[in-house]
C-alpha atoms as a PDB file:
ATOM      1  CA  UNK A   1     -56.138  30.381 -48.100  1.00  0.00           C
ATOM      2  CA  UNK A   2     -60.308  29.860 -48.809  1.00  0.00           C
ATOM      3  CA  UNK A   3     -62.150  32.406 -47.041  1.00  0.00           C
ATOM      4  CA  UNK A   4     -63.738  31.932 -43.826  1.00  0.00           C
ATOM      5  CA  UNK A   5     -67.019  31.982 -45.083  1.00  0.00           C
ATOM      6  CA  UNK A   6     -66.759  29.358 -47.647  1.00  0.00           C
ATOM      7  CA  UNK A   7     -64.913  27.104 -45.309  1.00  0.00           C
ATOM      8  CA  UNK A   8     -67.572  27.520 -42.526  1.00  0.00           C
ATOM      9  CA  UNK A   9     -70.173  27.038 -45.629  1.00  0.00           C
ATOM     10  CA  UNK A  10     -68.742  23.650 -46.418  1.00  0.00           C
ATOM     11  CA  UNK A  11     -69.002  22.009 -42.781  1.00  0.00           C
ATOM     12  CA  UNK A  12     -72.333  23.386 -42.478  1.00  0.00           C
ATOM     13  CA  UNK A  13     -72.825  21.442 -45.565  1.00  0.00           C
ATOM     14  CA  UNK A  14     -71.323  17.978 -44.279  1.00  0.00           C
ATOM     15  CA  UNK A  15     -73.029  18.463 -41.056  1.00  0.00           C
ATOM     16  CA  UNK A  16     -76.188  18.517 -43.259  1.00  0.00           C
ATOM     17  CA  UNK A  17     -75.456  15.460 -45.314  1.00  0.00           C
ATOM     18  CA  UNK A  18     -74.732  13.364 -42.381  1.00  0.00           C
ATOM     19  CA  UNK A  19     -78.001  14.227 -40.403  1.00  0.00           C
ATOM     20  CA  UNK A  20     -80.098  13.804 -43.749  1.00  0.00           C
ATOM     21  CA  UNK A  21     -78.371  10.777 -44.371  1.00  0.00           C
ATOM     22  CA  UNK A  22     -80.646   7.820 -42.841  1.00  0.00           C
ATOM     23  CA  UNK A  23     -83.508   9.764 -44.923  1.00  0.00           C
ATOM     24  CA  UNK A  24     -82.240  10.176 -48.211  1.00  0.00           C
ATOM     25  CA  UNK A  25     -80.897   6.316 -47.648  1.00  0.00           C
ATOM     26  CA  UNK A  26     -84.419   5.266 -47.308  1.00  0.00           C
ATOM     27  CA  UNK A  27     -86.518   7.371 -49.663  1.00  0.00           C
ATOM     28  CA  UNK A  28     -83.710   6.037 -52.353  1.00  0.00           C
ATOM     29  CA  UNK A  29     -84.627   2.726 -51.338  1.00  0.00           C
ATOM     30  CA  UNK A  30     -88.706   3.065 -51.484  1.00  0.00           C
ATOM     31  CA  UNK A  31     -87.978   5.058 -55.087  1.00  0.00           C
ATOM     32  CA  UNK A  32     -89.828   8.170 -53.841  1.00  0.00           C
ATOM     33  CA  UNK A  33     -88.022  10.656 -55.963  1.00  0.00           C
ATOM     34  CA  UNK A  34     -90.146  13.091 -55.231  1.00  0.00           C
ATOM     35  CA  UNK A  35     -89.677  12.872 -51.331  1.00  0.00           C
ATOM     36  CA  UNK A  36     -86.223  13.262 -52.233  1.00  0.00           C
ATOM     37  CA  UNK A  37     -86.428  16.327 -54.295  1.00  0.00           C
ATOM     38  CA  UNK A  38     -88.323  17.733 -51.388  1.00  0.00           C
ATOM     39  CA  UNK A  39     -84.786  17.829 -49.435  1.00  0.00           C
ATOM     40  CA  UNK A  40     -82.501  20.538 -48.501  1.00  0.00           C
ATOM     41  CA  UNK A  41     -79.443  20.779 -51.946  1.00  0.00           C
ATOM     42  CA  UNK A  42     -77.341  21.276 -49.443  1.00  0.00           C
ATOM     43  CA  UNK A  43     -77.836  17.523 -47.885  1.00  0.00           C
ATOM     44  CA  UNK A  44     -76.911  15.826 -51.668  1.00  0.00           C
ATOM     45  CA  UNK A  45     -73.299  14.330 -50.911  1.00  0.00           C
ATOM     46  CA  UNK A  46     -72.123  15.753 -54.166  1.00  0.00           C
ATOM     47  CA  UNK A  47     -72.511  19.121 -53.108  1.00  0.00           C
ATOM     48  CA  UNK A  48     -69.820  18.547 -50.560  1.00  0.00           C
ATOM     49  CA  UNK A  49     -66.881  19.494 -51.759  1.00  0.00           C
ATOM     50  CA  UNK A  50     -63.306  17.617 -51.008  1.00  0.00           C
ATOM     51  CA  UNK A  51     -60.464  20.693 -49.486  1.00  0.00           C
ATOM     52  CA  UNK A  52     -56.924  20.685 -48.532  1.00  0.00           C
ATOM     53  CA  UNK A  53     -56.188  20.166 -44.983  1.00  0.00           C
ATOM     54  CA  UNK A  54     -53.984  22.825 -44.553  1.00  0.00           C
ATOM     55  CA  UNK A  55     -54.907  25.907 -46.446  1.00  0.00           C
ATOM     56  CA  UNK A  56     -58.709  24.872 -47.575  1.00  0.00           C
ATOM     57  CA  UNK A  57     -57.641  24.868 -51.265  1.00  0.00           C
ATOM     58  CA  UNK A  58     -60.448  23.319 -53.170  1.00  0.00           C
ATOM     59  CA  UNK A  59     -58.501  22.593 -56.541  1.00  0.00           C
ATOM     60  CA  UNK A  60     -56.155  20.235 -56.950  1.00  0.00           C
ATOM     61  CA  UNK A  61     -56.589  18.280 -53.758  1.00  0.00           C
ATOM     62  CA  UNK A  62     -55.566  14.746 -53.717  1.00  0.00           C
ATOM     63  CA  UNK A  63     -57.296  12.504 -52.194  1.00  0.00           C
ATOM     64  CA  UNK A  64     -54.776  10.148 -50.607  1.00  0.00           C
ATOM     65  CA  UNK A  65     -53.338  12.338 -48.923  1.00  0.00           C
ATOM     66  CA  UNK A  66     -55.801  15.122 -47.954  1.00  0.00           C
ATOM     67  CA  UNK A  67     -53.682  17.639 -49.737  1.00  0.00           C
ATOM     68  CA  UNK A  68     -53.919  20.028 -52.347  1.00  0.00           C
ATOM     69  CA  UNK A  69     -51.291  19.948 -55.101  1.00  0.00           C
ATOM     70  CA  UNK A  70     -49.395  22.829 -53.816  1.00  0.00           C
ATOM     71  CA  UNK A  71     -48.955  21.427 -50.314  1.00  0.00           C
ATOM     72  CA  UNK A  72     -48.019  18.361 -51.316  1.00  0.00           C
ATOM     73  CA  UNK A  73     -45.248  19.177 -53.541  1.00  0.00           C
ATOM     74  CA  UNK A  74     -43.776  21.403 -50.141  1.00  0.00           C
ATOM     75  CA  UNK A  75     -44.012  18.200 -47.816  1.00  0.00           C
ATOM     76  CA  UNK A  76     -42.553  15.910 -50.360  1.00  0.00           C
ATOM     77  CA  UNK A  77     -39.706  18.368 -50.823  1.00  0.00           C
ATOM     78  CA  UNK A  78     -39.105  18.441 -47.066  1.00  0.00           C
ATOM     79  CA  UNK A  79     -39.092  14.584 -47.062  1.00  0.00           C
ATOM     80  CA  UNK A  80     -42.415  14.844 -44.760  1.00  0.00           C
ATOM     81  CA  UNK A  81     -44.667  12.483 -46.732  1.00  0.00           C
ATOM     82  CA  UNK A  82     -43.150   8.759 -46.533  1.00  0.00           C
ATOM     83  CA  UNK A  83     -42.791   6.429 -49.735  1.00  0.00           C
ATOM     84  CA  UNK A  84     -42.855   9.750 -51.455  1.00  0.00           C
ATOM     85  CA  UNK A  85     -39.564  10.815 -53.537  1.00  0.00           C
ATOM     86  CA  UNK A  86     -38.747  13.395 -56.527  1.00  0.00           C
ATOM     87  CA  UNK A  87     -38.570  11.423 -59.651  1.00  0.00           C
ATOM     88  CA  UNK A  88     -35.851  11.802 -61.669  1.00  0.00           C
ATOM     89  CA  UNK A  89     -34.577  10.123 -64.855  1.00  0.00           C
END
């Protein structure tokens, strides 16, 4: 499990990306890269960063399914996660 802090970081984060959002649309459109660079870091997109659902595990989350690797692999062994089977050959 992340710690508190760094989860509570994160949605500060996202809650700053989507109010900046509108701006950094139009500065990007009027090429006034220096407007931009005059913007919080925190309200880039690419600073966000994608977590598990569950336990807030930023590594090895996959997309699809919101998951990181590790909770994945325990609802696909409970036969939670539909379409989703252990391969075996």
């Amino acid at each position: 499990m992340a710690k508190r802090s760094i989860v509570v970081r994160d949605l500060k984060r996202q809650r700053m990306i989507n109010s900046y959002r509108a701006k950094r649309n139009e500065l990007k459109a009027l090429g006034d890269y220096e407007g931009l660079a005059k913007l919080p870091r925190n309200s880039s997109p690419t600073r966000w960063k994608n977590r598990c659902i569950e336990t807030n595990r930023p590594r090895g989350y996959m997309r699809q399914f919101g998951l990181s690797r590790i909770s994945f692999r325990e609802h696909a062994s409970r036969g939670e996660i539909p379409g989703v089977t252990k391969s075996s050959w």
